[in-house]
N, C-alpha and C. Protein backbone atom coordinates (compact mmCIF):
# COMPACT_ATOMS: atom_id res chain seq x y z
N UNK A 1 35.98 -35.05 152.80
CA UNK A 1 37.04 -36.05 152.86
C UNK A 1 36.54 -37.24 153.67
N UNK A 2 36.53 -38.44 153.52
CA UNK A 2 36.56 -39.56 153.58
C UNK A 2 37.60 -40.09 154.83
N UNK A 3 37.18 -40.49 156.29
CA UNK A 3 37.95 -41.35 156.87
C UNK A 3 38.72 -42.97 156.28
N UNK A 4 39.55 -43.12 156.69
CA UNK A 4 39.41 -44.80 156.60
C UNK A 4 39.02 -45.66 157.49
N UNK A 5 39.15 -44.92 158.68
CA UNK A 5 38.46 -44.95 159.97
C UNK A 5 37.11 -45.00 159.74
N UNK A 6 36.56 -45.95 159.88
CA UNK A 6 34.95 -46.26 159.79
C UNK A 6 34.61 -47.51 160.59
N UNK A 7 33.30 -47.67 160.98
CA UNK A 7 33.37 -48.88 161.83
C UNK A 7 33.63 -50.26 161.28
N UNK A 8 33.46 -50.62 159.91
CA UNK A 8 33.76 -51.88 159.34
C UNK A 8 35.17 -51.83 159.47
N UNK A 9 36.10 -50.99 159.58
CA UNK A 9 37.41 -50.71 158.93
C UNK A 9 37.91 -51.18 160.76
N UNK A 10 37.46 -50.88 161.81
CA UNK A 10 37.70 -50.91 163.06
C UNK A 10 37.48 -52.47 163.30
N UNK A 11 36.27 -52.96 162.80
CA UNK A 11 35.99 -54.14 163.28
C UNK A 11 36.59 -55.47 162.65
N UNK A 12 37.30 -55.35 161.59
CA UNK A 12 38.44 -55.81 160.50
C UNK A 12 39.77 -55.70 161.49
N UNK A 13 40.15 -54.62 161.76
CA UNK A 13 41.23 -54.75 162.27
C UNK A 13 41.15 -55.44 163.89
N UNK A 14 40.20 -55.26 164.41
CA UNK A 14 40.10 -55.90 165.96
C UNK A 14 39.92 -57.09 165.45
N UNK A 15 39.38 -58.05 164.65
CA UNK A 15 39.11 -59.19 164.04
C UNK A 15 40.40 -59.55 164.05
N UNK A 16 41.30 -59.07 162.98
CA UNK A 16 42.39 -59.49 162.40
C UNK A 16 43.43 -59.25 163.19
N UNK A 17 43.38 -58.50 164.33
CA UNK A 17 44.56 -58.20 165.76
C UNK A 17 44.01 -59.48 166.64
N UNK A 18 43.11 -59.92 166.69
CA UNK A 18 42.67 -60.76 167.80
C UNK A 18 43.68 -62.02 167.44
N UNK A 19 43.00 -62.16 165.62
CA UNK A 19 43.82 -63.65 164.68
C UNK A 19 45.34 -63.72 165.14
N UNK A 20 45.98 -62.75 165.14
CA UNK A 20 47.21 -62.47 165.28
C UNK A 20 47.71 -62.84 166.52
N UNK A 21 46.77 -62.18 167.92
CA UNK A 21 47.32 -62.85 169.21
C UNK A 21 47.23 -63.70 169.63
N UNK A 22 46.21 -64.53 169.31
CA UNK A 22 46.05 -65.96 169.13
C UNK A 22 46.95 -66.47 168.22
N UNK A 23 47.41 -66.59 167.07
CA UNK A 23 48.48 -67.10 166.51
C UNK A 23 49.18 -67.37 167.15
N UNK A 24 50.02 -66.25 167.82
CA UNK A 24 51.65 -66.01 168.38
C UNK A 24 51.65 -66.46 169.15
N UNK A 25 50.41 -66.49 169.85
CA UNK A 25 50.45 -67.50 171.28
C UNK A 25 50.46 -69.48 170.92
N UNK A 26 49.55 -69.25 170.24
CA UNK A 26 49.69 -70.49 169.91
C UNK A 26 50.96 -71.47 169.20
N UNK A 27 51.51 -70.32 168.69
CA UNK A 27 52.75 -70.48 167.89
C UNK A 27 53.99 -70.60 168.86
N UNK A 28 53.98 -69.99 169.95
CA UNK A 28 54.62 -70.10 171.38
C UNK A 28 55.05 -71.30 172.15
N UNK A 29 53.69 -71.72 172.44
CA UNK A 29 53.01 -72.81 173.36
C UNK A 29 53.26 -74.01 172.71
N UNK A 30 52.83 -73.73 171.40
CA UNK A 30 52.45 -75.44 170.80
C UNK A 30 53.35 -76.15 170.25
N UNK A 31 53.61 -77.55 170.33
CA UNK A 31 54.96 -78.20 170.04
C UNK A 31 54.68 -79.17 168.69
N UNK A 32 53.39 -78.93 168.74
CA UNK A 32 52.60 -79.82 167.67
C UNK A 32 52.62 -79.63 166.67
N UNK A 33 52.74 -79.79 165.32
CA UNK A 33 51.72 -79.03 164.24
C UNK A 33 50.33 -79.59 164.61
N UNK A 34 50.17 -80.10 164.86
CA UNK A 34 48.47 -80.72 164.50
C UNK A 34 47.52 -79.49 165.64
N UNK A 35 48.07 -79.16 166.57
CA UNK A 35 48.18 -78.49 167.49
C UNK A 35 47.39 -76.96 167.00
N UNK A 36 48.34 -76.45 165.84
CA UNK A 36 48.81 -75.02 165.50
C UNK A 36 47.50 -75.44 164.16
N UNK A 37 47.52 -76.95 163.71
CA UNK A 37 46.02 -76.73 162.32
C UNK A 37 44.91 -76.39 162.74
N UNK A 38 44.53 -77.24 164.41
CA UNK A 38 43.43 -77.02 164.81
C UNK A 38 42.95 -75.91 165.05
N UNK A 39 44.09 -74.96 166.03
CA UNK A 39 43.74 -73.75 166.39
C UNK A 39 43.13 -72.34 164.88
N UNK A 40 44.30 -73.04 163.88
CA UNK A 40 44.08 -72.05 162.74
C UNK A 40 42.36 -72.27 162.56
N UNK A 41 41.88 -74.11 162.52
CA UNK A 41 40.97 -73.80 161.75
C UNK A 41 39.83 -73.08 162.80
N UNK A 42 39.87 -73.38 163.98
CA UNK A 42 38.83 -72.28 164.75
C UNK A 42 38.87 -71.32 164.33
N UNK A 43 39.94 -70.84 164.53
CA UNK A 43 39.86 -69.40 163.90
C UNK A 43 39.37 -69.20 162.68
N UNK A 44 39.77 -70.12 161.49
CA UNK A 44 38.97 -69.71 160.02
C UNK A 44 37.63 -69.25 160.11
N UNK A 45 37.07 -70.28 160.87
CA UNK A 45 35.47 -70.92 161.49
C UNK A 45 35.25 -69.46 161.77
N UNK A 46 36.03 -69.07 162.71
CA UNK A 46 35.26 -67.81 163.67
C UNK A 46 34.94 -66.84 162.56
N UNK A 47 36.00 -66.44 161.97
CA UNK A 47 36.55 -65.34 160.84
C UNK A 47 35.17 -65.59 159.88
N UNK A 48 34.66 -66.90 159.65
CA UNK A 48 34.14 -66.40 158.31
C UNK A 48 32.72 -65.97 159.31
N UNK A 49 32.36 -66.17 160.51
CA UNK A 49 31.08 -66.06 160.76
C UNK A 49 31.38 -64.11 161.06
N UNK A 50 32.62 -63.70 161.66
CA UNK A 50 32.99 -62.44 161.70
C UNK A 50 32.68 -61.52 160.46
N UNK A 51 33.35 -61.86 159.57
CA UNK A 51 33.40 -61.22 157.97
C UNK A 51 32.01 -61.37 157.43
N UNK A 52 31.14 -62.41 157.82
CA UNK A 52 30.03 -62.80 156.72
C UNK A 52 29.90 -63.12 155.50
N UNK A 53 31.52 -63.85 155.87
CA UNK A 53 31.49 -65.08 154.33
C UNK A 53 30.29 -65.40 154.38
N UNK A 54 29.47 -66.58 155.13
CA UNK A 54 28.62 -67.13 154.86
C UNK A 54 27.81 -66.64 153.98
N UNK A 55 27.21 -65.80 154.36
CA UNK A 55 26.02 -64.58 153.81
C UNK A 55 26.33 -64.63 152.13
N UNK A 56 27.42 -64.34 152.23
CA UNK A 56 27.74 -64.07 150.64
C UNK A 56 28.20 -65.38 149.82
N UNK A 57 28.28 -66.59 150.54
CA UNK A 57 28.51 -67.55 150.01
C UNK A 57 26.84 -68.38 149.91
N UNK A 58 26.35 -68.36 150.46
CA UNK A 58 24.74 -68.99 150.46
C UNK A 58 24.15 -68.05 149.64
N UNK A 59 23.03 -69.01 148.81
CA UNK A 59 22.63 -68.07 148.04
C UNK A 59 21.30 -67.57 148.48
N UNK A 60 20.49 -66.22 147.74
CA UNK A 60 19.41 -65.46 147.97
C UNK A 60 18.33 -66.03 147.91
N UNK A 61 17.62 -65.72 149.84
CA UNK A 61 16.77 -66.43 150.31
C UNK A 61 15.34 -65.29 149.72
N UNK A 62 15.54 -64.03 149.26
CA UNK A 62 14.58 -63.12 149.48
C UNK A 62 13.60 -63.61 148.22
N UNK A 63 12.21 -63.33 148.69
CA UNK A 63 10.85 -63.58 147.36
C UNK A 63 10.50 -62.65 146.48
N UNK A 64 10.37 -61.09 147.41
CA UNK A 64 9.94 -59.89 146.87
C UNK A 64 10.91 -59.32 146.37
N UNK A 65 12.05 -59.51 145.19
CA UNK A 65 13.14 -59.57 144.78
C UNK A 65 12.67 -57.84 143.77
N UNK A 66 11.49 -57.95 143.43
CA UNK A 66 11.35 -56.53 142.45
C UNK A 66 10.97 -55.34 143.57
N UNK A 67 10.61 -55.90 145.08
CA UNK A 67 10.12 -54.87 145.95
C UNK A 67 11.34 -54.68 146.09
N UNK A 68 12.53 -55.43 146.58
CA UNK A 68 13.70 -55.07 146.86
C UNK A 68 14.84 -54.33 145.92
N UNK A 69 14.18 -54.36 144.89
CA UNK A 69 15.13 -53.61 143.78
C UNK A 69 14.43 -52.37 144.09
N UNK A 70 13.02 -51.74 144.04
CA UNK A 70 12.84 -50.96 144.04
C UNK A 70 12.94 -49.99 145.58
N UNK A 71 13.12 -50.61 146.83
CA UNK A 71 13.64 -49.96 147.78
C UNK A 71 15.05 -49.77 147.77
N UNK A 72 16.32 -50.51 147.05
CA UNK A 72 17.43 -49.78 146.85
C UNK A 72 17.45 -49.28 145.92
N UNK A 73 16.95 -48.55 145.35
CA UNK A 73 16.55 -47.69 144.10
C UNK A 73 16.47 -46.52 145.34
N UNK A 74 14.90 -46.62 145.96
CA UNK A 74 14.66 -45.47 147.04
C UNK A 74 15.86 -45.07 147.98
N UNK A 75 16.71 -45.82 148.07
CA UNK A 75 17.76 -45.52 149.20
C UNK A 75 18.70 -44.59 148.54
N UNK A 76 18.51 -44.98 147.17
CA UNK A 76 19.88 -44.11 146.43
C UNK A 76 19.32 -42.78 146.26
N UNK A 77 18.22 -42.67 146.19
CA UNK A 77 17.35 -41.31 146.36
C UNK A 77 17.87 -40.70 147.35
N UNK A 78 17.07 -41.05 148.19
CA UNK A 78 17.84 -40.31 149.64
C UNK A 78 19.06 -40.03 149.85
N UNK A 79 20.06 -40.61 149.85
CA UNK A 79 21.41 -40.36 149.66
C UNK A 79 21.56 -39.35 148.64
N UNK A 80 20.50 -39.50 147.33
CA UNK A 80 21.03 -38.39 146.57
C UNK A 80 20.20 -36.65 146.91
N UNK A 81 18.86 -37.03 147.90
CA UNK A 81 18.63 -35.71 148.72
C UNK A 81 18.96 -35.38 149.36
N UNK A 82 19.89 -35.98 150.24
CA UNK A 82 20.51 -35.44 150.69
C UNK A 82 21.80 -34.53 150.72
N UNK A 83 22.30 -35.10 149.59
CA UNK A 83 23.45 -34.48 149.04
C UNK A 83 23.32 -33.10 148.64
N UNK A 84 21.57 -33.11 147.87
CA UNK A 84 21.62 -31.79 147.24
C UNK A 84 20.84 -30.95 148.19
N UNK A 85 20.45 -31.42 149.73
CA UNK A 85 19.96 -30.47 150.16
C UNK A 85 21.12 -29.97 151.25
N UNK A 86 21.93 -30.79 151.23
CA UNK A 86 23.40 -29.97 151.40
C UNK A 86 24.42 -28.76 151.10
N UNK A 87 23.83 -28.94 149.38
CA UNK A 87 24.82 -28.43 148.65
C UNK A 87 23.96 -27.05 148.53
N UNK A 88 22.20 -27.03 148.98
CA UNK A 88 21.69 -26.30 148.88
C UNK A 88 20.84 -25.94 147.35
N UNK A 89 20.87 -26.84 147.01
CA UNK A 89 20.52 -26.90 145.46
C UNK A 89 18.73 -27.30 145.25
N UNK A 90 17.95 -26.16 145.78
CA UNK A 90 16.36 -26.38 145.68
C UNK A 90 15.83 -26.99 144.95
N UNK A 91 16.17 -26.87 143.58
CA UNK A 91 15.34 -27.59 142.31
C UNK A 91 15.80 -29.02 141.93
N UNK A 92 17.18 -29.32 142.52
CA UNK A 92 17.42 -31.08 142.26
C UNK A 92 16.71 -31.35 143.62
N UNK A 93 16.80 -30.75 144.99
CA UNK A 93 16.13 -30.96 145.92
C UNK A 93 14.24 -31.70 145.63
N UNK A 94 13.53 -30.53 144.95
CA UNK A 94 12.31 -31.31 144.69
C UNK A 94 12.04 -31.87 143.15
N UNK A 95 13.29 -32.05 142.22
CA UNK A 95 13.00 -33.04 141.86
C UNK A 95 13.04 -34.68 142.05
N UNK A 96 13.95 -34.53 142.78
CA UNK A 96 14.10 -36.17 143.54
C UNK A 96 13.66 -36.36 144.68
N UNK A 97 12.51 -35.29 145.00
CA UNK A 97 11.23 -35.09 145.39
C UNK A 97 10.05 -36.14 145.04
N UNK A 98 9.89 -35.45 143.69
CA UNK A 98 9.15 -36.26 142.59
C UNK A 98 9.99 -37.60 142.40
N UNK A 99 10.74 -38.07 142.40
CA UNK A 99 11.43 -39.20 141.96
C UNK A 99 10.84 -40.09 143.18
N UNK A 100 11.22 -39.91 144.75
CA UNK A 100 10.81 -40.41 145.61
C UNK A 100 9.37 -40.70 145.76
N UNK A 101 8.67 -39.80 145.44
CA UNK A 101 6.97 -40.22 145.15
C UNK A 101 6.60 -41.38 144.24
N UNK A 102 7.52 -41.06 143.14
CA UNK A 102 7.29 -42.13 141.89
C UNK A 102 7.65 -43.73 142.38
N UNK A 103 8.57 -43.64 143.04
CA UNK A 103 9.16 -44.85 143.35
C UNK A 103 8.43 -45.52 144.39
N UNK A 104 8.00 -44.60 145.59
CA UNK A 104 6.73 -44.97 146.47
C UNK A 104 5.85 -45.36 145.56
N UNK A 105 4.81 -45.29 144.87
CA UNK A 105 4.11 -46.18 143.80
C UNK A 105 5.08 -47.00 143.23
N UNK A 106 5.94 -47.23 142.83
CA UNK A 106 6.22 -48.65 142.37
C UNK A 106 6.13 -49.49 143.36
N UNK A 107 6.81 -49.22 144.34
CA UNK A 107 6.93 -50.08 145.71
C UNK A 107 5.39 -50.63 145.69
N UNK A 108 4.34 -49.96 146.11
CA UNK A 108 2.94 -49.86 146.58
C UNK A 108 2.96 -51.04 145.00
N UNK A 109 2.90 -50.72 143.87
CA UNK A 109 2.77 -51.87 143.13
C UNK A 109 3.47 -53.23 143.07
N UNK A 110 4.54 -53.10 143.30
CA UNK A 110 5.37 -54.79 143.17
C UNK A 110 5.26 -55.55 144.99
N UNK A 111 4.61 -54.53 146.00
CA UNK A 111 4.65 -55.57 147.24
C UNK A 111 3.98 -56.55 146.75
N UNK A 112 4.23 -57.66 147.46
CA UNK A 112 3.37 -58.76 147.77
C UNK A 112 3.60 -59.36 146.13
N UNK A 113 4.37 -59.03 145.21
CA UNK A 113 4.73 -60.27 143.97
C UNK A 113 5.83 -60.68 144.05
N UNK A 114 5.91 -61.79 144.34
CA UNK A 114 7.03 -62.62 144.41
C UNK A 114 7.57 -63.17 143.13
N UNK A 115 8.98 -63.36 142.86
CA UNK A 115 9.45 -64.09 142.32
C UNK A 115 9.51 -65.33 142.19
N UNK A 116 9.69 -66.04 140.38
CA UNK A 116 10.03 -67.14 140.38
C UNK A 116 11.07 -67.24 140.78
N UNK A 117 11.47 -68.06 142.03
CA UNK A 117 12.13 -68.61 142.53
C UNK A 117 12.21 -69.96 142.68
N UNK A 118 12.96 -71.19 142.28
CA UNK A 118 12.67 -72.56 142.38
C UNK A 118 12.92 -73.12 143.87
């Protein structure tokens, strides 16, 4: 079973409790609107560097774009040996054994080729 409790899920809500007490306060205090825009937009500001809008709004700086396909390829491996050396299951165990070897040679082949990238 699955928490929802996880640390992204923690750091979302302390993010988004902080937005909130700052609001109310500001919403309190301030007699302004211009007052209550400014404060919002700090906060937007803060929020997106919090969340990592940015990141996902700028686009992909990476070169070795086929090394990087093929190391999250390898990651899903692992995740998936692990699963089965959980479940206790020997023979998916060393076949994604062999899968992980295979993929180590691809890696060893696509380092160092970069993408056309403009």
């Amino acid at each position: 079973m699955k928490s929802i409790f996880n640390r992204t899920t923690l750091n979302n809500a302390l993010a988004l409790g902080g937005v909130v007490i700052i609001l109310l306060q500001t919403l309190m205090i301030a007699y302004q609107r211009i007052e209550v825009a400014i404060v919002l937009a700090g906060i937007m500001i803060n929020q997106i560097g919090v969340w990592g809008l940015a990141n996902k709004l700028l686009p992909e700086r990476r070169v070795f774009l086929q090394l990087r396909a093929e190391v999250d390829r390898f990651i899903g491996l692992v995740r998936n040996l692990n699963k089965q050396a959980v479940a206790g299951d020997e023979a998916e165990v060393e076949s994604t054994k062999a899968l992980m070897h295979d993929s180590i040679e691809r890696m060893s082949a696509v380092a160092a080729v970069r993408a056309d990238v403009e």
